[in-house]
PDB file of N, CA and C in Angstrom:
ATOM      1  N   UNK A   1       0.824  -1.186   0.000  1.00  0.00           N
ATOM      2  CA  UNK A   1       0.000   0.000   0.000  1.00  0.00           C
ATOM      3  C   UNK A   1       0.869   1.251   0.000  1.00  0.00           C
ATOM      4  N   UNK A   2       1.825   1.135   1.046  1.00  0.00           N
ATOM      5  CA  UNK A   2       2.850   2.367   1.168  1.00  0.00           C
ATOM      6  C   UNK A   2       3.359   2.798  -0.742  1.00  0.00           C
ATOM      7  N   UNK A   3       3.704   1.336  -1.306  1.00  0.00           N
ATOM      8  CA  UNK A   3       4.634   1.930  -2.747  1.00  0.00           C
ATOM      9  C   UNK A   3       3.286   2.338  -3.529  1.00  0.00           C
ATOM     10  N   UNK A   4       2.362   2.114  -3.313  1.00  0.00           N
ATOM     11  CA  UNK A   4       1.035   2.089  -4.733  1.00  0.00           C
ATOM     12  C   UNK A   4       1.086   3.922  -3.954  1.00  0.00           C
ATOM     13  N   UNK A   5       1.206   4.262  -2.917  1.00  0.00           N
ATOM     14  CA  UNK A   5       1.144   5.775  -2.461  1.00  0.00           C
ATOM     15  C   UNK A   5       2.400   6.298  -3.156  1.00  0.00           C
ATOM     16  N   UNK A   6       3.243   6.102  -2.942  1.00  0.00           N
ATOM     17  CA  UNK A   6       4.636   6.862  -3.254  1.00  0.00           C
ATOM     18  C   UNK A   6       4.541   6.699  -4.815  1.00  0.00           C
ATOM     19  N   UNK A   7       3.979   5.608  -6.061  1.00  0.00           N
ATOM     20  CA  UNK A   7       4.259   5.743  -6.833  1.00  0.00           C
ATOM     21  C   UNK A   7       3.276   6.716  -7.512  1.00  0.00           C
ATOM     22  N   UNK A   8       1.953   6.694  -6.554  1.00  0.00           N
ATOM     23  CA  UNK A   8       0.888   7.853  -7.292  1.00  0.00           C
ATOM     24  C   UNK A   8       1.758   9.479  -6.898  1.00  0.00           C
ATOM     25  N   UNK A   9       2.463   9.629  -5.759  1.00  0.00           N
ATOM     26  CA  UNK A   9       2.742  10.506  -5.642  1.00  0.00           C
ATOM     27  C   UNK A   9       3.642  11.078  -6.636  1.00  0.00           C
ATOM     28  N   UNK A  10       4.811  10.290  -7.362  1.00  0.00           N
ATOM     29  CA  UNK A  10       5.507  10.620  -8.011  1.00  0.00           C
ATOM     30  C   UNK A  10       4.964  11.005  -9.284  1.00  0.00           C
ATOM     31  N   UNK A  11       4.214  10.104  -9.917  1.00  0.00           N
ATOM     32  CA  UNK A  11       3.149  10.520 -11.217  1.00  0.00           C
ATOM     33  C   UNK A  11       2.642  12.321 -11.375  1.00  0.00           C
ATOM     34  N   UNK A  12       2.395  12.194 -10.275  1.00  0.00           N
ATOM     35  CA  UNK A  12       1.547  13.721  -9.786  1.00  0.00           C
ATOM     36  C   UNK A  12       2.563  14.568  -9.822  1.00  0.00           C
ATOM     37  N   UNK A  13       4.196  14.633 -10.061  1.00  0.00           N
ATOM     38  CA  UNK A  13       5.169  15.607  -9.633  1.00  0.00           C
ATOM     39  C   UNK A  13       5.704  15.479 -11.060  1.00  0.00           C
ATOM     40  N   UNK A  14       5.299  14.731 -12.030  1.00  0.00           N
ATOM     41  CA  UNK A  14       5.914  14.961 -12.996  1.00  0.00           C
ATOM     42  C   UNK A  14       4.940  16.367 -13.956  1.00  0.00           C
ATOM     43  N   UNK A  15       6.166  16.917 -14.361  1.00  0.00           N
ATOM     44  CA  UNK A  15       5.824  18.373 -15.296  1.00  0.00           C
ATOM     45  C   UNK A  15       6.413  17.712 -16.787  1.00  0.00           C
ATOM     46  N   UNK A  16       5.105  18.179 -17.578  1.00  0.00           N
ATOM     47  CA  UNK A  16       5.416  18.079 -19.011  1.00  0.00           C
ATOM     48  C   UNK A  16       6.729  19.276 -19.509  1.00  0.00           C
ATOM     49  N   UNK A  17       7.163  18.773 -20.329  1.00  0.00           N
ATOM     50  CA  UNK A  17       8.799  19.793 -20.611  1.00  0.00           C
ATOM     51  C   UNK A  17       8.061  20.881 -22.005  1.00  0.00           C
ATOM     52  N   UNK A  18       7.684  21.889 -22.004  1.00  0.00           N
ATOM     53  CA  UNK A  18       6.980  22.610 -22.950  1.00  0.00           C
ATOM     54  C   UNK A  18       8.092  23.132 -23.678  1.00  0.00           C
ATOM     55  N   UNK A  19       7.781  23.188 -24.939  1.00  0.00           N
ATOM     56  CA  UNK A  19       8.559  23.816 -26.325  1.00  0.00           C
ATOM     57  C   UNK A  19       8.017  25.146 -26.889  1.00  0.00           C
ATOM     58  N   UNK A  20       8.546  25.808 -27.003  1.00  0.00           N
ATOM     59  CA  UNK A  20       8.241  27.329 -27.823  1.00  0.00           C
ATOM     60  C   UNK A  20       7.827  27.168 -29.097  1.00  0.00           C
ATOM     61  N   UNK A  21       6.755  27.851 -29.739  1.00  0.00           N
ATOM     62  CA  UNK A  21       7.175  28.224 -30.925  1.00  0.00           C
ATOM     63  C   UNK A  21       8.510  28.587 -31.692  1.00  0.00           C
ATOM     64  N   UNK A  22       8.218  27.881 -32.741  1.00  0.00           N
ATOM     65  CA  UNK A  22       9.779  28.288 -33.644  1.00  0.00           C
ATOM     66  C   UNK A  22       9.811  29.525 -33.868  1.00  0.00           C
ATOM     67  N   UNK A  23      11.436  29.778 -33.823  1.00  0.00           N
ATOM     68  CA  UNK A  23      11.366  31.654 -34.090  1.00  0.00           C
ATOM     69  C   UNK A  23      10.860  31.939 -35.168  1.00  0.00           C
ATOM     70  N   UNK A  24      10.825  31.071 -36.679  1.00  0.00           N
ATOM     71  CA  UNK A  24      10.347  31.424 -37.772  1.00  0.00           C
ATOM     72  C   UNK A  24       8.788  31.531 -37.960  1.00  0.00           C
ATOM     73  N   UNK A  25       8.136  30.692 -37.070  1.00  0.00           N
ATOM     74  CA  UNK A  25       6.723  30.382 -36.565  1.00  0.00           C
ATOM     75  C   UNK A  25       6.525  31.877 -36.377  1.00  0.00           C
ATOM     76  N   UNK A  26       7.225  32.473 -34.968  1.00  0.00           N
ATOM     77  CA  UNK A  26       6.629  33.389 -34.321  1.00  0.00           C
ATOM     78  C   UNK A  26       7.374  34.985 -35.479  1.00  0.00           C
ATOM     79  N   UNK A  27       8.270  34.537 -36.410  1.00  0.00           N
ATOM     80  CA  UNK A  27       8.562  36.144 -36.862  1.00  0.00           C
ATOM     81  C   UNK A  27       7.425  36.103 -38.273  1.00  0.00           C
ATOM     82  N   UNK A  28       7.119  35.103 -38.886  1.00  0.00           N
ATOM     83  CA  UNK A  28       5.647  35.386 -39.843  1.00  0.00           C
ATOM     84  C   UNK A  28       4.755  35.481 -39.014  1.00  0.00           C
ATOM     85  N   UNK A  29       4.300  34.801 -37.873  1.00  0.00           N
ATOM     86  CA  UNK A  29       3.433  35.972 -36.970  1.00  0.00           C
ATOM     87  C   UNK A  29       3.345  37.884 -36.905  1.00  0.00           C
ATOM     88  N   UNK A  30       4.326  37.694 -36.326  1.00  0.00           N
ATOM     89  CA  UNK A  30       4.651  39.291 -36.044  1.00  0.00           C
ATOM     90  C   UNK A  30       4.794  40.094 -38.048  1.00  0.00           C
ATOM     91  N   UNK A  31       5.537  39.497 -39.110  1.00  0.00           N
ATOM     92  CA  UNK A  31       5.497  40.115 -40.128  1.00  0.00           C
ATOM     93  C   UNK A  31       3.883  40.190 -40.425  1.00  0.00           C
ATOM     94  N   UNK A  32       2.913  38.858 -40.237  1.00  0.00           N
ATOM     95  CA  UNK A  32       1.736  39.029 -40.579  1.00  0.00           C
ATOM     96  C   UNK A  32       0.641  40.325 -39.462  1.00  0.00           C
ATOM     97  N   UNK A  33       1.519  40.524 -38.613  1.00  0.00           N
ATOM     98  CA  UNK A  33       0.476  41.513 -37.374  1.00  0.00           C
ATOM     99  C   UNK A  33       1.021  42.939 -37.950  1.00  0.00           C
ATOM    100  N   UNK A  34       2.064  43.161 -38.442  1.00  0.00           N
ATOM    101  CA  UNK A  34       2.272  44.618 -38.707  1.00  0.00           C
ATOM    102  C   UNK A  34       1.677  44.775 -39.672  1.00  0.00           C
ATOM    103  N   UNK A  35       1.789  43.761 -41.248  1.00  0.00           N
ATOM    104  CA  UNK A  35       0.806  43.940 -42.269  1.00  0.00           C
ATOM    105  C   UNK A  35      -0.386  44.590 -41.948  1.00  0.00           C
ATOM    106  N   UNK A  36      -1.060  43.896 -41.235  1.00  0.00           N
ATOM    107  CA  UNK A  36      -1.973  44.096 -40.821  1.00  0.00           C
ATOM    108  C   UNK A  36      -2.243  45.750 -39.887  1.00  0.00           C
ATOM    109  N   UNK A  37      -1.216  45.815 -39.156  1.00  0.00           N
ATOM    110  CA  UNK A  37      -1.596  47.383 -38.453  1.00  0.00           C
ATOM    111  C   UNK A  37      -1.075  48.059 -39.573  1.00  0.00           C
ATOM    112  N   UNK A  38       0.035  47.924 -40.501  1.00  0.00           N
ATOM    113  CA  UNK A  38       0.447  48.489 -41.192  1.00  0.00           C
ATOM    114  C   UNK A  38      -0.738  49.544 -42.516  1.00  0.00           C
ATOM    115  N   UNK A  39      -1.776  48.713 -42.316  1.00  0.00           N
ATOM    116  CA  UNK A  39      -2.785  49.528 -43.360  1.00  0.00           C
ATOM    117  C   UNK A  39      -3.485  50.718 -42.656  1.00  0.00           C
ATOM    118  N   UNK A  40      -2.957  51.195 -40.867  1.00  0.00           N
ATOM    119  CA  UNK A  40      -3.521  52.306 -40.428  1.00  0.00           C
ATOM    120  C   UNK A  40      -2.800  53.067 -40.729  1.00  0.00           C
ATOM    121  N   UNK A  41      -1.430  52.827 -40.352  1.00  0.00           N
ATOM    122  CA  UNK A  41      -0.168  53.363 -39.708  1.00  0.00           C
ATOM    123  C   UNK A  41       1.159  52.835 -40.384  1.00  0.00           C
ATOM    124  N   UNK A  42       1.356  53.006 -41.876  1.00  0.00           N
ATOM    125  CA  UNK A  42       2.578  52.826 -42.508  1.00  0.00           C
ATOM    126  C   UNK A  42       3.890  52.523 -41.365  1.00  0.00           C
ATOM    127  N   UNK A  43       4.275  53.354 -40.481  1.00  0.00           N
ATOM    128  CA  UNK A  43       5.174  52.879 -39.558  1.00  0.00           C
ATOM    129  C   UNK A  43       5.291  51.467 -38.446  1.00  0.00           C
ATOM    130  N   UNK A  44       4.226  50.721 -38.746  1.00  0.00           N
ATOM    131  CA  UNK A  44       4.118  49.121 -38.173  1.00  0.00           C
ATOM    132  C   UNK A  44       4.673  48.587 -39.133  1.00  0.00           C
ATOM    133  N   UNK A  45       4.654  48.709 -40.300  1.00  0.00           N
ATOM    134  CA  UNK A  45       5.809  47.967 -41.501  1.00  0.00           C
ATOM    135  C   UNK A  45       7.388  47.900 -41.366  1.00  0.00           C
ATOM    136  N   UNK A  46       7.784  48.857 -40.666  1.00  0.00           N
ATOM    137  CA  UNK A  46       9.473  49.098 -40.814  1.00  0.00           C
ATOM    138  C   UNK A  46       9.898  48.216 -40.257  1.00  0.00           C
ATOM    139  N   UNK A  47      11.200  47.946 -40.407  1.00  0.00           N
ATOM    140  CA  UNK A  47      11.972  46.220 -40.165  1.00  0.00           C
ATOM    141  C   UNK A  47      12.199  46.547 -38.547  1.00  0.00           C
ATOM    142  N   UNK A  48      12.167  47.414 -38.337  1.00  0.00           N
ATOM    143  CA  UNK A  48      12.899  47.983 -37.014  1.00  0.00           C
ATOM    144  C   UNK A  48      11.028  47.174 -35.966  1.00  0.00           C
ATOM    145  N   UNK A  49      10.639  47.428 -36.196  1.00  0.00           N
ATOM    146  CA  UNK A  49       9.168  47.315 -35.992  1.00  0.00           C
ATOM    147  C   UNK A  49       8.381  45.862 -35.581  1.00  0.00           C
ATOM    148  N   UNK A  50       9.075  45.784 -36.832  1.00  0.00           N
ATOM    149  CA  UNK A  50       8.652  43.933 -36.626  1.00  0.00           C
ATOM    150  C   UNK A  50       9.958  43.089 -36.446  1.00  0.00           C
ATOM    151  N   UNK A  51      10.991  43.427 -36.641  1.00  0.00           N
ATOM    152  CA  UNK A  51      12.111  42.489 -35.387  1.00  0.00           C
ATOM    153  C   UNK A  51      11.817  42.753 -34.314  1.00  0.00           C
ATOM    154  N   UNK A  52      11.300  43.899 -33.629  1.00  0.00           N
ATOM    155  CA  UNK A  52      11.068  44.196 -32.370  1.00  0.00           C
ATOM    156  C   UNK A  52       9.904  42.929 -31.723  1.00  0.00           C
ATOM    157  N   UNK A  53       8.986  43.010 -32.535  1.00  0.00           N
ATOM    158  CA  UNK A  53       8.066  42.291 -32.173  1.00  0.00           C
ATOM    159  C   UNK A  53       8.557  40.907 -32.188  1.00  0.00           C
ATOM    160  N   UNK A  54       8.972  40.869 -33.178  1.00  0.00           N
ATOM    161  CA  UNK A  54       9.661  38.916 -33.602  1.00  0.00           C
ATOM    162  C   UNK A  54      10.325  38.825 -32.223  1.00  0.00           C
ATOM    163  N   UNK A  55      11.639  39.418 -32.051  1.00  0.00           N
ATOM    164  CA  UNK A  55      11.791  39.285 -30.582  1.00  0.00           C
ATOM    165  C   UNK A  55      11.150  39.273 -29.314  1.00  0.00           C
ATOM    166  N   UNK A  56      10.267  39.942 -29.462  1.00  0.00           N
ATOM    167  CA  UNK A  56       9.515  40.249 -28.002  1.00  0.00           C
ATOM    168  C   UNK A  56       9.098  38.742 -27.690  1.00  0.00           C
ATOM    169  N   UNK A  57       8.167  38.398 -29.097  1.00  0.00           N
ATOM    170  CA  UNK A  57       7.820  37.341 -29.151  1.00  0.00           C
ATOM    171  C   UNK A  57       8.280  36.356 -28.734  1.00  0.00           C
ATOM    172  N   UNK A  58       9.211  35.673 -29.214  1.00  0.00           N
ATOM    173  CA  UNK A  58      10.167  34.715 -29.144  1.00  0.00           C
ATOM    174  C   UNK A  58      10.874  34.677 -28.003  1.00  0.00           C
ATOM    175  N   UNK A  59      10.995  35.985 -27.064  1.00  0.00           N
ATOM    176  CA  UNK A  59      11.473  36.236 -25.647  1.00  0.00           C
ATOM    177  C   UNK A  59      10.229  35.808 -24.683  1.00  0.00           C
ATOM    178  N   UNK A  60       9.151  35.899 -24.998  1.00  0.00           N
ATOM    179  CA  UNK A  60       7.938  36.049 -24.001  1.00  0.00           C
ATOM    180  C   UNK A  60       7.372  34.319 -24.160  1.00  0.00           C
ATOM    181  N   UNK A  61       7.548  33.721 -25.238  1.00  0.00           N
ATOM    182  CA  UNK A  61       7.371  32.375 -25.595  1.00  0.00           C
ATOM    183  C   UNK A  61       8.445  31.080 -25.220  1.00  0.00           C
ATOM    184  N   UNK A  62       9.505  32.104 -25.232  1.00  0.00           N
ATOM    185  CA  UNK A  62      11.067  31.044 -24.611  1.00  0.00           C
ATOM    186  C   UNK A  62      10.585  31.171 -23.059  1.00  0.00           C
ATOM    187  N   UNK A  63      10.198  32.314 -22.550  1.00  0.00           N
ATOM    188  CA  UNK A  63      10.129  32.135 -20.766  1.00  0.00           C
ATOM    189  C   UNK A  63       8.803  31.616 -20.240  1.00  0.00           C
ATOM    190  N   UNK A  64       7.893  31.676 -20.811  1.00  0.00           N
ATOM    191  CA  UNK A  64       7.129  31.209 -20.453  1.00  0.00           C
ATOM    192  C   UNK A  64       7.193  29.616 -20.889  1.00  0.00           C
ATOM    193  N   UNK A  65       7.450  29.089 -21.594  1.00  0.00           N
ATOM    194  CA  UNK A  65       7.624  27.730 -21.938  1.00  0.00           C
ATOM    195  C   UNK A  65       8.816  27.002 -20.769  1.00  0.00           C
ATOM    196  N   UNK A  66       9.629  27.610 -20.418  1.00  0.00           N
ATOM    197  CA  UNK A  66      11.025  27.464 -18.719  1.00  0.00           C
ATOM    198  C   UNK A  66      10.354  27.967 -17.812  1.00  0.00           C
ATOM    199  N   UNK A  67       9.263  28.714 -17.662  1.00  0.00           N
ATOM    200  CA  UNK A  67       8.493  28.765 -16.662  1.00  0.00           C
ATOM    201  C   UNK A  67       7.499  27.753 -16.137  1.00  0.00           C
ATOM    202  N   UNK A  68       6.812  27.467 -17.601  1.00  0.00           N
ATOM    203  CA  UNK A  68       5.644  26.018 -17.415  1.00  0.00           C
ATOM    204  C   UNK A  68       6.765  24.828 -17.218  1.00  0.00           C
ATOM    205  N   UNK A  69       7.839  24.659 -17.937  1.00  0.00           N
ATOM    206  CA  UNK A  69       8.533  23.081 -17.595  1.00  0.00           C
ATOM    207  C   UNK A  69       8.412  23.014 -16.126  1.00  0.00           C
ATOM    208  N   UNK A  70       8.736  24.087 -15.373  1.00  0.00           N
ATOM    209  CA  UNK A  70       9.239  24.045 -13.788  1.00  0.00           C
ATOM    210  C   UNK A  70       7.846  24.016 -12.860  1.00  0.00           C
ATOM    211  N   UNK A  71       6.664  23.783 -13.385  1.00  0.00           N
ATOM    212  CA  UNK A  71       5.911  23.565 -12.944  1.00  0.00           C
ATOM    213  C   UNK A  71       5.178  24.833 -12.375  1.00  0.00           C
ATOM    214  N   UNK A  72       5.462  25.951 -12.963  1.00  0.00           N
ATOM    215  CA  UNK A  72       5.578  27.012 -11.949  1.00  0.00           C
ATOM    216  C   UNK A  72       4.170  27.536 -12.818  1.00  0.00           C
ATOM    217  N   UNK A  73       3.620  27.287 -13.535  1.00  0.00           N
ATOM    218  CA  UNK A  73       2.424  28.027 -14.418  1.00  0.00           C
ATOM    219  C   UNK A  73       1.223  27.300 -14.550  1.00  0.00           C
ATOM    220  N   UNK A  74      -0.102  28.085 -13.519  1.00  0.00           N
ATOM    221  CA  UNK A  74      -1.161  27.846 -13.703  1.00  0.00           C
ATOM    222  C   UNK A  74      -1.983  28.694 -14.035  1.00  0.00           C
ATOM    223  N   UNK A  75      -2.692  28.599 -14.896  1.00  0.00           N
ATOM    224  CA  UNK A  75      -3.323  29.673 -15.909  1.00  0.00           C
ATOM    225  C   UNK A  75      -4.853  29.690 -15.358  1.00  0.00           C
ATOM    226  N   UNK A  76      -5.129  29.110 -14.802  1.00  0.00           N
ATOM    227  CA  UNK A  76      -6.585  28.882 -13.918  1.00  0.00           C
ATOM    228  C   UNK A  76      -6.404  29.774 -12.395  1.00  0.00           C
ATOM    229  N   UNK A  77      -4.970  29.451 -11.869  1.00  0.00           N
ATOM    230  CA  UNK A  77      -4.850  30.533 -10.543  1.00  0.00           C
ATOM    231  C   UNK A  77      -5.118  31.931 -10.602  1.00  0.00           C
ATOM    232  N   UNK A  78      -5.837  32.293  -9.471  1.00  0.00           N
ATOM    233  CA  UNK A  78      -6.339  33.498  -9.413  1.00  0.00           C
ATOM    234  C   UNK A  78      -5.882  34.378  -8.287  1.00  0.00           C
ATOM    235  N   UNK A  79      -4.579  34.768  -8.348  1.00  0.00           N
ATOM    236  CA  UNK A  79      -3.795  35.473  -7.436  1.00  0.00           C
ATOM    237  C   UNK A  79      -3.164  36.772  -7.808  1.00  0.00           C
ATOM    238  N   UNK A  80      -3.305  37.522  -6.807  1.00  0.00           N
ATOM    239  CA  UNK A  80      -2.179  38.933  -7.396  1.00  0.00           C
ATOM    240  C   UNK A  80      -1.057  38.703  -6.839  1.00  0.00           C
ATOM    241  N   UNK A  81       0.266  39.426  -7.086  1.00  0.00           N
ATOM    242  CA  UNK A  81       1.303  39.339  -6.599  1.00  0.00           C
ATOM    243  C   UNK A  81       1.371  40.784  -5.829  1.00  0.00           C
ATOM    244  N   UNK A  82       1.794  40.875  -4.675  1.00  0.00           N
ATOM    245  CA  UNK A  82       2.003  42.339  -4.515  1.00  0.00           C
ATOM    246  C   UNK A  82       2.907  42.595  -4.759  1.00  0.00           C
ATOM    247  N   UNK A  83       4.045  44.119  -5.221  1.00  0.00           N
ATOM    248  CA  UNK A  83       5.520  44.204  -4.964  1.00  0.00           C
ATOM    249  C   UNK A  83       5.310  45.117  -4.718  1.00  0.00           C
ATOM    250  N   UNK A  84       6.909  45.063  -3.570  1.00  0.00           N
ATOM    251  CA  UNK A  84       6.530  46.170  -2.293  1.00  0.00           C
ATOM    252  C   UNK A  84       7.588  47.788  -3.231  1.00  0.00           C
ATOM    253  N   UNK A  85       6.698  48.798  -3.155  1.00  0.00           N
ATOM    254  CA  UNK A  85       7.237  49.965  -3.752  1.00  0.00           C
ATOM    255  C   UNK A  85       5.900  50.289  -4.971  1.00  0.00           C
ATOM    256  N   UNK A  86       5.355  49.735  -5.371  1.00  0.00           N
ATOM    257  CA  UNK A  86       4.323  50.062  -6.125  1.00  0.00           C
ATOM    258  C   UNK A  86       3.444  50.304  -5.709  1.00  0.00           C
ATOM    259  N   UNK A  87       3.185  51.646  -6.340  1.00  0.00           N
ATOM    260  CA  UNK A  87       1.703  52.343  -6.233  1.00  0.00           C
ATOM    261  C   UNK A  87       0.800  51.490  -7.401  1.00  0.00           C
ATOM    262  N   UNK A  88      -0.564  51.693  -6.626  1.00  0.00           N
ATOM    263  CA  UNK A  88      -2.159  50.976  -7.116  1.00  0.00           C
ATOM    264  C   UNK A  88      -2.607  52.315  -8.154  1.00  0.00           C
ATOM    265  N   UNK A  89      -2.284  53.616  -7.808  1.00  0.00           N
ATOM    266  CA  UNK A  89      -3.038  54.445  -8.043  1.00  0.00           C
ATOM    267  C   UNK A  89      -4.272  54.510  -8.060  1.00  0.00           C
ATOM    268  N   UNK A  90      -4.905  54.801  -6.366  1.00  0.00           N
ATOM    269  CA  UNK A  90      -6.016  54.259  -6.360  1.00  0.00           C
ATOM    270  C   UNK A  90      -6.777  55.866  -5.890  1.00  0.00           C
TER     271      UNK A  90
END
């Protein structure tokens, strides 16, 4: 009885290892999102513009994917974080 416990316990501690989008995935993303703003605002087209984004991207998709491996990401939790020095502006 003790191992049928310890082995459910271990089951339960395993974290799936999550993968990012490919950078090429996520920079025709971002080329296809400026297209797109690009028909308000000619300046969402410039290369400067959308590498920015390709990166952001690809930065915000690499950490969050080393964030979920570590078990550390639940998207259902409903918590604030406080940090101490910030104003609410309330």
């Amino acid at each position: 009885m003790k191992n049928d416990d310890n082995q459910l316990d271990q089951q339960k501690k395993v974290v799936p290892q999550y993968i990012p989008p490919s950078t090429q995935l996520l920079r025709s993303l971002a080329i296809e999102a400026c297209s797109v703003l690009g028909r308000t605002n000619t300046q969402y087209t410039h290369p400067e513009v959308v590498g920015g984004l390709s990166n952001f991207l690809s930065f915000y998709a690499e950490s969050l994917a080393k964030y979920a491996s570590n078990g550390q990401f639940n998207p259902s939790a409903k918590r604030v974080v406080k940090q101490k020095g910030v104003s609410r502006g309330k």
